[in-house]
C-alpha atoms as a PDB file:
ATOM      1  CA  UNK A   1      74.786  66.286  87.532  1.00  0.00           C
ATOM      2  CA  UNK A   2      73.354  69.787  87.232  1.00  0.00           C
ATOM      3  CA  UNK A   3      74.338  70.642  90.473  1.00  0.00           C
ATOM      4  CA  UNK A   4      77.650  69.332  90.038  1.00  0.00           C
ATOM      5  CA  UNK A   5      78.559  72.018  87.492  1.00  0.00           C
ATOM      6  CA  UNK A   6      76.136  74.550  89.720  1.00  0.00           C
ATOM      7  CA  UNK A   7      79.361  73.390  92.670  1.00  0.00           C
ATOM      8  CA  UNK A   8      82.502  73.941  89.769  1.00  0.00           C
ATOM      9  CA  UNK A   9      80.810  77.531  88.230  1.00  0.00           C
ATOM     10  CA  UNK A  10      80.360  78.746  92.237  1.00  0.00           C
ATOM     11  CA  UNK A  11      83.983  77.300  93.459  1.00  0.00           C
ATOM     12  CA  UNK A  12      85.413  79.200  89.837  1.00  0.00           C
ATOM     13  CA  UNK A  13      83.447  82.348  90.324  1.00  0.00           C
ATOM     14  CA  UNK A  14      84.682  82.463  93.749  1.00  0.00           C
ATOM     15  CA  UNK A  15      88.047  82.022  92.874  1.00  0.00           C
ATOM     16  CA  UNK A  16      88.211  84.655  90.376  1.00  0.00           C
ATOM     17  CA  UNK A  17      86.407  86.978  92.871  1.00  0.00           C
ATOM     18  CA  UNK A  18      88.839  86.672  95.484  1.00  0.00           C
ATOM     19  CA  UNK A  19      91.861  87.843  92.585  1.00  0.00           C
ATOM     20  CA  UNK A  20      89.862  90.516  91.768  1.00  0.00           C
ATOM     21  CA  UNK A  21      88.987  91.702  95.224  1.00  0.00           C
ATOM     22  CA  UNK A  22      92.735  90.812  96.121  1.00  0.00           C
ATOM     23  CA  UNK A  23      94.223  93.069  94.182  1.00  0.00           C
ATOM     24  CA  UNK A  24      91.416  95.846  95.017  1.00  0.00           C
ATOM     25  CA  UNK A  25      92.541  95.236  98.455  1.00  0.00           C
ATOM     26  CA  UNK A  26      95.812  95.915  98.012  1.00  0.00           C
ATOM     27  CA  UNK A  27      95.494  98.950  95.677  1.00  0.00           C
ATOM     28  CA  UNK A  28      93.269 100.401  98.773  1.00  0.00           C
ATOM     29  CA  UNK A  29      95.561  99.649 101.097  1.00  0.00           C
ATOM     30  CA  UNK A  30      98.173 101.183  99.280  1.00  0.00           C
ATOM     31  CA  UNK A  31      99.962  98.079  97.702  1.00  0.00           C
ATOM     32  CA  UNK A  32      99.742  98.318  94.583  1.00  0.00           C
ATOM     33  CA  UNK A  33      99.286 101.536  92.444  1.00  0.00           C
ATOM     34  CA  UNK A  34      96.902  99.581  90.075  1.00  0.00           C
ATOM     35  CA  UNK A  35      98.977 101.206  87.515  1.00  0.00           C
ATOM     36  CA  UNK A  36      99.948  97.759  85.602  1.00  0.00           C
ATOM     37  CA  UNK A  37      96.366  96.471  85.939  1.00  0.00           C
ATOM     38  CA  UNK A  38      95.325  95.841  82.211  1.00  0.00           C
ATOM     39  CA  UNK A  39      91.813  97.400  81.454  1.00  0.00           C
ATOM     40  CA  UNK A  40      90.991  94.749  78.725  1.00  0.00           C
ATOM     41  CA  UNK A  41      92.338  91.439  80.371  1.00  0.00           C
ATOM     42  CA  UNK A  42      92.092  91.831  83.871  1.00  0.00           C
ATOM     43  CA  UNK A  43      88.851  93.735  84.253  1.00  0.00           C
ATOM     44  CA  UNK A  44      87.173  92.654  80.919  1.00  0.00           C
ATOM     45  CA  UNK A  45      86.624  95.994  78.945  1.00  0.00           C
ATOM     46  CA  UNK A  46      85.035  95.589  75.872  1.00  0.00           C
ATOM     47  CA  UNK A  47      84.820  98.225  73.097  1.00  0.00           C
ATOM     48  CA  UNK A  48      81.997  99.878  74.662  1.00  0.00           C
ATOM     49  CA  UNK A  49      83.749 100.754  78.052  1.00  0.00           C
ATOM     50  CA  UNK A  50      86.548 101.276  75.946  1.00  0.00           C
ATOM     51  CA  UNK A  51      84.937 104.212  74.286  1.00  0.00           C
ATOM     52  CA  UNK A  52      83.155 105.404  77.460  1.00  0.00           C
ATOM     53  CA  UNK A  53      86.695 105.722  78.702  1.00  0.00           C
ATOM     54  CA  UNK A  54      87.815 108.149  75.745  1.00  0.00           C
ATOM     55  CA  UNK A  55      84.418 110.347  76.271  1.00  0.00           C
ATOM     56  CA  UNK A  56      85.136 110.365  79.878  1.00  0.00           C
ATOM     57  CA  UNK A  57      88.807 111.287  79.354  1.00  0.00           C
ATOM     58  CA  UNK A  58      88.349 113.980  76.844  1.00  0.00           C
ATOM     59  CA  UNK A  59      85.823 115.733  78.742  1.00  0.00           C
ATOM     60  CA  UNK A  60      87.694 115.474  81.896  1.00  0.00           C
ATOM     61  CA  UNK A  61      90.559 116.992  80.490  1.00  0.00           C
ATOM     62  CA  UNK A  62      89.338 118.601  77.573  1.00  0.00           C
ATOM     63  CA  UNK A  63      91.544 117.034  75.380  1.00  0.00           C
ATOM     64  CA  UNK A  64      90.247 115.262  71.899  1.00  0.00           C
ATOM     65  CA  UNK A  65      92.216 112.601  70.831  1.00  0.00           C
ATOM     66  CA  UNK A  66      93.862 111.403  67.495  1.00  0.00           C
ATOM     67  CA  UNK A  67      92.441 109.155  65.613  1.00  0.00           C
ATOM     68  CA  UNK A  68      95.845 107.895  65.516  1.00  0.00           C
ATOM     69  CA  UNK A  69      96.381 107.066  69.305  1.00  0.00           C
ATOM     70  CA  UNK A  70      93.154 105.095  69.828  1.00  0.00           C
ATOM     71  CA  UNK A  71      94.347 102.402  69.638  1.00  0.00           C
ATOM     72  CA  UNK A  72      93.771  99.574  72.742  1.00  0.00           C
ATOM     73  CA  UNK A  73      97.417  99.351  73.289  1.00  0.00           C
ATOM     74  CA  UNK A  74      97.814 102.526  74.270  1.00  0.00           C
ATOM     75  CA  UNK A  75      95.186 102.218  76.588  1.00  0.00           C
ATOM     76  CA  UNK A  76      95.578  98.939  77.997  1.00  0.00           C
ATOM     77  CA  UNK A  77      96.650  99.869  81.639  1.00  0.00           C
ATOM     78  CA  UNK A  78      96.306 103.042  84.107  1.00  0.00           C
ATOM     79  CA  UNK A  79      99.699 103.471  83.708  1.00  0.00           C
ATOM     80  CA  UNK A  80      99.535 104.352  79.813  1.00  0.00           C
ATOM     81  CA  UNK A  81      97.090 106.607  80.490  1.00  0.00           C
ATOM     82  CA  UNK A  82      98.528 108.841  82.591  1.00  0.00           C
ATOM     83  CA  UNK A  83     101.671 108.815  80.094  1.00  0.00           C
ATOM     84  CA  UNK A  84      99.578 109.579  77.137  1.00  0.00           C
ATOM     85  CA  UNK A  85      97.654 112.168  79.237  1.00  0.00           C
ATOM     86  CA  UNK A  86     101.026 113.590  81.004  1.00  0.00           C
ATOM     87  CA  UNK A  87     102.764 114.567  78.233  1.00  0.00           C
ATOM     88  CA  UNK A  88      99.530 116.578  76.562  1.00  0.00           C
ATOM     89  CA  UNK A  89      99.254 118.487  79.822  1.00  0.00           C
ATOM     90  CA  UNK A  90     103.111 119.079  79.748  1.00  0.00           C
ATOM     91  CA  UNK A  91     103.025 120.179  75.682  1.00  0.00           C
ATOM     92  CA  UNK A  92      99.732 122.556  76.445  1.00  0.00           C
ATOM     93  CA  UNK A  93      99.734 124.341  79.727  1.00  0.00           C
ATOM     94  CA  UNK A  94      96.504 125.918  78.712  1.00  0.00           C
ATOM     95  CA  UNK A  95      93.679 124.398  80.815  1.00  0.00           C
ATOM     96  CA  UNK A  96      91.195 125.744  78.858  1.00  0.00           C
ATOM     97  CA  UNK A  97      91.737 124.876  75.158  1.00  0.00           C
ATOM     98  CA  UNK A  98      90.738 122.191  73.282  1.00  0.00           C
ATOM     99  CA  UNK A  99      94.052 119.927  72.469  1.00  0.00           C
ATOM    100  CA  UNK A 100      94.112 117.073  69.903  1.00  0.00           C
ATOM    101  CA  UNK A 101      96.517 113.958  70.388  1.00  0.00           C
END
């Protein structure tokens, strides 16, 4: 019996894989953009990588962020990003100062 659900956990794991290395594929290959992947449901963020993902985007792009905007919907896929990010870089053209959204 054990190895019965060892067989169904390996056949599901694979199956899953193969989506998820699908649609890598096809993003690498040019595609897909990746743009409408969603962070949280398709590649399982949590609230930690969620926050690792604002540090790494503020200092990137030294920007700070709203409290406001930090919210997971506006963060849920590439695509939202780059609008949220976008449209800072379009209302401050200067690189160097420290913008709040």
């Amino acid at each position: 019996m054990v190895d019965k659900f060892k067989e169904i956990d390996e056949k599901i794991m694979n199956l899953v894989l193969n989506d998820v290395a699908d649609e890598f594929i096809d993003i690498i290959n040019g595609k897909s953009s990746g743009e409408d992947i969603n962070l949280f449901d398709d590649l399982n963020y949590d609230s930690i990588k969620f926050l690792q993902l604002i540090i790494n985007l503020e200092e990137s792009f030294q920007i700070e962020f709203n409290d406001e905007v930090l919210l997971i919907e506006n963060f849920s896929t590439v695509a939202q990003i780059k609008h949220l990010i976008s449209n800072l870089i379009v209302e401050h053209k200067e690189p160097d100062i420290m913008v709040e959204i």
